[in-house]
Protein backbone atom coordinates (compact mmCIF):
# COMPACT_ATOMS: atom_id res chain seq x y z
CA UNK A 1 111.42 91.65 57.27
CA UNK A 2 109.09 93.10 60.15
CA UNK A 3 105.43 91.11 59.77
CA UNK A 4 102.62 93.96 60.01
CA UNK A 5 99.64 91.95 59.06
CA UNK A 6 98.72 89.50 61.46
CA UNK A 7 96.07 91.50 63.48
CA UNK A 8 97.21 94.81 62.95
CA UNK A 9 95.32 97.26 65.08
CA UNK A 10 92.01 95.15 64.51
CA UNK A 11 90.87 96.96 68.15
CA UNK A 12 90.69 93.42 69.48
CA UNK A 13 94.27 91.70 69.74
CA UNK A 14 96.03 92.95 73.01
CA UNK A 15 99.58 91.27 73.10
CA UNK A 16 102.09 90.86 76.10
CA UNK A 17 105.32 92.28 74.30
CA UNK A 18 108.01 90.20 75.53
CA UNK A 19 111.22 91.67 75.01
CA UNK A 20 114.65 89.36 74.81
CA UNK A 21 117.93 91.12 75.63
CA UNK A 22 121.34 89.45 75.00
CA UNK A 23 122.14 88.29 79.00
CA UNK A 24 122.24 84.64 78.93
CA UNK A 25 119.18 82.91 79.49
CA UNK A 26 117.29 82.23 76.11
CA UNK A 27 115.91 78.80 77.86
CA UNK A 28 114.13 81.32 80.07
CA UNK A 29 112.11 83.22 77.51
CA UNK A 30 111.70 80.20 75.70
CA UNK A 31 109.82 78.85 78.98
CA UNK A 32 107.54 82.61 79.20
CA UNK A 33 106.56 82.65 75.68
CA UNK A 34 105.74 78.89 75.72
CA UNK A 35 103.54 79.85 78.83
CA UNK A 36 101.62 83.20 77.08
CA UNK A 37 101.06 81.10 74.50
CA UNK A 38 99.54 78.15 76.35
CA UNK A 39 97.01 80.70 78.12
CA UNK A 40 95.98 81.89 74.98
CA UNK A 41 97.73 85.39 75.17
CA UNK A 42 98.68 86.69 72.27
CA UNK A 43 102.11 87.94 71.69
CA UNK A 44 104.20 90.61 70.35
CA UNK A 45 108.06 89.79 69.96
CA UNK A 46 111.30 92.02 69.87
CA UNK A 47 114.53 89.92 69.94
CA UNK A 48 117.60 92.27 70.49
CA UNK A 49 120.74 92.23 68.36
CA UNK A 50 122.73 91.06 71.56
CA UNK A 51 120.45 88.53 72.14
CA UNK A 52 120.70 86.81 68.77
CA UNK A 53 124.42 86.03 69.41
CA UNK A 54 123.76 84.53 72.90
CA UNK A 55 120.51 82.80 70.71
CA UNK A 56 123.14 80.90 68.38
CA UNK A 57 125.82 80.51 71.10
CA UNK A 58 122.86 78.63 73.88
CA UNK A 59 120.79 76.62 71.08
CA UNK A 60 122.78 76.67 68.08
CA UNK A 61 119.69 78.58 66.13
CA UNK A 62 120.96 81.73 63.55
CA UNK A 63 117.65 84.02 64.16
CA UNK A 64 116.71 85.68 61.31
CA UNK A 65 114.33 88.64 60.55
CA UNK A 66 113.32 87.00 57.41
CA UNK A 67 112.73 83.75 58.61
CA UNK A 68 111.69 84.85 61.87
CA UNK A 69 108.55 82.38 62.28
CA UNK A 70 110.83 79.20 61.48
CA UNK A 71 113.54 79.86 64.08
CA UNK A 72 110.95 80.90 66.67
CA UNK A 73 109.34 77.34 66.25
CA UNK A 74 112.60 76.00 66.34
CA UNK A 75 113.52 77.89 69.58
CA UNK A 76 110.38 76.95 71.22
CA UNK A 77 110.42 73.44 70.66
CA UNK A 78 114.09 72.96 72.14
CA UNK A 79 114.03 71.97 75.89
CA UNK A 80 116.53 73.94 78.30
CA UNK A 81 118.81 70.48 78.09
CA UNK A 82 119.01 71.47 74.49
CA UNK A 83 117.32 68.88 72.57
CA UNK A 84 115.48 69.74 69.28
CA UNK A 85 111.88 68.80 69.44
CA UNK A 86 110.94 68.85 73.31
CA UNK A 87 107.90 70.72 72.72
CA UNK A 88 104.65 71.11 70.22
CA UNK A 89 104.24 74.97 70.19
CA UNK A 90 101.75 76.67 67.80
CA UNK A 91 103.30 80.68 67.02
CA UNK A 92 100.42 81.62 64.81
CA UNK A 93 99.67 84.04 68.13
CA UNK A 94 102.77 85.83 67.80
CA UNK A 95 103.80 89.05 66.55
CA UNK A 96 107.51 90.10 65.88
CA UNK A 97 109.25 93.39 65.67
CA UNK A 98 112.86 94.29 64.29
CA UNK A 99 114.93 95.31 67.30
CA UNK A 100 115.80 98.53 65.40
CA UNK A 101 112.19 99.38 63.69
CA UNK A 102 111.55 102.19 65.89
CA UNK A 103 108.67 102.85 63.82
CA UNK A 104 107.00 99.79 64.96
CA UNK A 105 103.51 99.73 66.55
CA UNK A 106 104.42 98.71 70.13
CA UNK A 107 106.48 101.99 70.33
CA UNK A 108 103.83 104.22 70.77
CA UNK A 109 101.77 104.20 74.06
CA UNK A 110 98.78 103.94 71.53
CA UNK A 111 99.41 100.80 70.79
CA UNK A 112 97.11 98.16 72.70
CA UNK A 113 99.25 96.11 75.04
CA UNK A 114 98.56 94.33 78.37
CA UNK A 115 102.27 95.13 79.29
CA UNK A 116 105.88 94.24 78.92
CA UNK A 117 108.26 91.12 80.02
CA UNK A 118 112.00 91.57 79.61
CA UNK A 119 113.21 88.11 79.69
CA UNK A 120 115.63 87.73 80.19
CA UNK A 121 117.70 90.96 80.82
CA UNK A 122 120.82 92.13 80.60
CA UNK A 123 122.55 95.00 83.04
CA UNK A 124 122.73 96.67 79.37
CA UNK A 125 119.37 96.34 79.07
CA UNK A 126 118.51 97.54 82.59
CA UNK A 127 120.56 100.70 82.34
CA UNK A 128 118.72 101.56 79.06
CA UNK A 129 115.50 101.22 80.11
CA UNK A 130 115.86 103.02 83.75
CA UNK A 131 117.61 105.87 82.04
CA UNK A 132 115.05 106.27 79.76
CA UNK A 133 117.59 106.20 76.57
CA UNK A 134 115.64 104.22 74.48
CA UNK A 135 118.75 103.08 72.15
CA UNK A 136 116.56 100.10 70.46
CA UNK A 137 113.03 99.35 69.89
CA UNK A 138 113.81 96.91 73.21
CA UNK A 139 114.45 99.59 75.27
CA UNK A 140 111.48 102.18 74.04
CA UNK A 141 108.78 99.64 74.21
CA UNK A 142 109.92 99.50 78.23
CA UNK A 143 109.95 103.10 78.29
CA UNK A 144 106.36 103.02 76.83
CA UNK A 145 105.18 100.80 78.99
CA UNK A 146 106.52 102.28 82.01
CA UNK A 147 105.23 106.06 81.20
CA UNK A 148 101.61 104.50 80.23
CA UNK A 149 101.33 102.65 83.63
CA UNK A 150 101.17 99.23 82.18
CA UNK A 151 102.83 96.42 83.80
CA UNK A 152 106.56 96.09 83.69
CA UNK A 153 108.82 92.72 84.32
CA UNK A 154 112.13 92.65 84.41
CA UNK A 155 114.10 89.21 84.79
CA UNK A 156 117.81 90.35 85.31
CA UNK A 157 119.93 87.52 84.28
CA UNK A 158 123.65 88.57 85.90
CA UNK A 159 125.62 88.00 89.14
CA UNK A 160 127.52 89.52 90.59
CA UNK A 161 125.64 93.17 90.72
CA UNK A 162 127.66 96.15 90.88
CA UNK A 163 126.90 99.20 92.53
CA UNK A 164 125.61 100.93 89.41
CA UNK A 165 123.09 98.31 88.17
CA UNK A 166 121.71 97.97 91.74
CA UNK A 167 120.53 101.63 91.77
CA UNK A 168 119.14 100.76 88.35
CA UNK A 169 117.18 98.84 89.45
CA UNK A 170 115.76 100.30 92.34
CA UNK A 171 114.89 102.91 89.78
CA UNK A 172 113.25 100.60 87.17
CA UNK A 173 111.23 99.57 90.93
CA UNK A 174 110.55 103.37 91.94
CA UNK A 175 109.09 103.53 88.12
CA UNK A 176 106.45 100.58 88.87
CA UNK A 177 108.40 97.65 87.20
CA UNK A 178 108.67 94.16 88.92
CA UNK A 179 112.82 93.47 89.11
CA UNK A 180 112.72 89.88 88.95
CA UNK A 181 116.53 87.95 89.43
CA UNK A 182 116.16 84.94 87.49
CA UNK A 183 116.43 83.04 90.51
CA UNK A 184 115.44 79.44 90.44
CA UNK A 185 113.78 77.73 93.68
CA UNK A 186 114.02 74.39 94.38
CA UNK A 187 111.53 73.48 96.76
CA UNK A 188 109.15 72.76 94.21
CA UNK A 189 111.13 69.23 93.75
CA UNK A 190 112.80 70.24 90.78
CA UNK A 191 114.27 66.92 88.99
CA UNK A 192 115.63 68.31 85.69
CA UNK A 193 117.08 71.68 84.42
CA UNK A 194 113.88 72.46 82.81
CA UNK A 195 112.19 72.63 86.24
CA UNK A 196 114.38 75.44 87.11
CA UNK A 197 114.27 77.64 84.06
CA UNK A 198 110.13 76.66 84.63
CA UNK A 199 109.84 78.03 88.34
CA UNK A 200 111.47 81.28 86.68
CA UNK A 201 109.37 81.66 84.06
CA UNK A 202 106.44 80.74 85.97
CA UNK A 203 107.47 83.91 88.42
CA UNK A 204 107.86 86.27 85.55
CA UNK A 205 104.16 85.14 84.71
CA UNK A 206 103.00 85.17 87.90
CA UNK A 207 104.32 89.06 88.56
CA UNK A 208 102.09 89.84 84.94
CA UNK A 209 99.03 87.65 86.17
CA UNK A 210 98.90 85.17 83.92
CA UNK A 211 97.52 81.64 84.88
CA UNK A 212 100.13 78.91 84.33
CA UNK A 213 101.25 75.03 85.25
CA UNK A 214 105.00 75.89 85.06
CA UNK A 215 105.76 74.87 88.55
CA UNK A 216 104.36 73.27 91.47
CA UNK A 217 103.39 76.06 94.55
CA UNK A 218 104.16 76.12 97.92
CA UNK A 219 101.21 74.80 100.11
CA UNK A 220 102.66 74.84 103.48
CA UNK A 221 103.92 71.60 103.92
CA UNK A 222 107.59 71.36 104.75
CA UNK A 223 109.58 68.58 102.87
CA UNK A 224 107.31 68.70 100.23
CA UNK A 225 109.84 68.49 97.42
CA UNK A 226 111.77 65.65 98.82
CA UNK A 227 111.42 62.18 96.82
CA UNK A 228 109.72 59.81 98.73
CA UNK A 229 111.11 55.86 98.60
CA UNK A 230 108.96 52.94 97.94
């Protein structure tokens, strides 16, 4: 069942919605809503029915509206290698939605939010929200936050592109949303998978401002990600 208590409209909570779609990925908005958290954002959650079955299929977790806050704390401690327990991560700062409350408060423009990320998303997901169709309480929040000029990422999680997604997404970019491949980098000496799904993460937060350690920058200084010996 949907939680509506937890700093309902109290004129001074402002949450990042972060929207999960059901492209594979979970590891990377496991990595974003670990880093909202860890800057103190607050957060408003909508986990899509899709997404729930690429959920149990990456970490083995059965989300559940009920028992929402449990398998979020389980999902956020598990490290993109898939171990239980990787990480200490406090959820009392977020929110979470039904995918198919439309009713729900982030689906009006009224609503305060700083903005929306879609980590990470699907073509489906893409399609929905750059045709405006607003199918699930995913999709309308991104339609929302589009028509009230807030700040839109998008992390599309698929390769190859066809045609038809590719002119998606130059719409979702005419509409003022960052399109963000989930493309990892590696000259930021990445040693383990979770450096990867990191630098991705740390891009999605970096297109929504948001001050983060996730990865280490570029400075200028070429081999700068090699291992040095001795």
């Amino acid at each position: 069942m949907t939680d509506r208590l937890d700093g309902m409209n109290d004129g001074k909570r402002t949450p990042w919605v972060v929207g999960v779609s059901g492209a594979s990925g979970t590891p990377y908005a496991a990595a974003v809503l670990r880093g909202l958290l860890a800057a103190g954002e607050s957060v408003d959650l909508v986990v899509s029915r899709a997404s729930r079955l690429t959920l149990l299929d990456e970490t083995g977790i059965s989300f559940r509206d009920a028992h929402w806050r449990e398998d979020l704390a389980a999902w956020l401690a598990r490290g993109a290698d898939g171990k239980p327990d990787t990480f200490a991560v406090d959820v009392s700062g977020v929110r979470y939605w039904a995918a198919g409350d439309l009713a729900a408060g982030p689906s009006s423009g009224s609503y305060p939010a700083k903005g929306m990320l879609v980590v990470p998303a699907s073509t489906a997901a893409v399609a929905g929200v750059a045709l405006g169709l607003s199918k699930d309480l995913l999709q309308r929040v991104a339609s929302v936050t589009l028509k009230e000029r807030r700040p839109l990422v998008v992390a599309v999680r698929e390769t190859p592109l066809n045609g038809q997604t590719l002119k998606h997404m130059v719409a979702l970019d005419e509409a003022g949303a960052v399109v963000l491949p989930a493309s990892p980098a590696f000259y930021a000496g990445a040693t383990h998978i979770q450096d990867l799904v990191d630098f991705v993460a740390g891009r999605v937060l970096d297109a929504a401002g948001v001050p983060h350690r996730l990865y280490r920058r570029w400075e200028g200084e070429l081999g700068g990600a090699t291992p040095r010996s001795g």
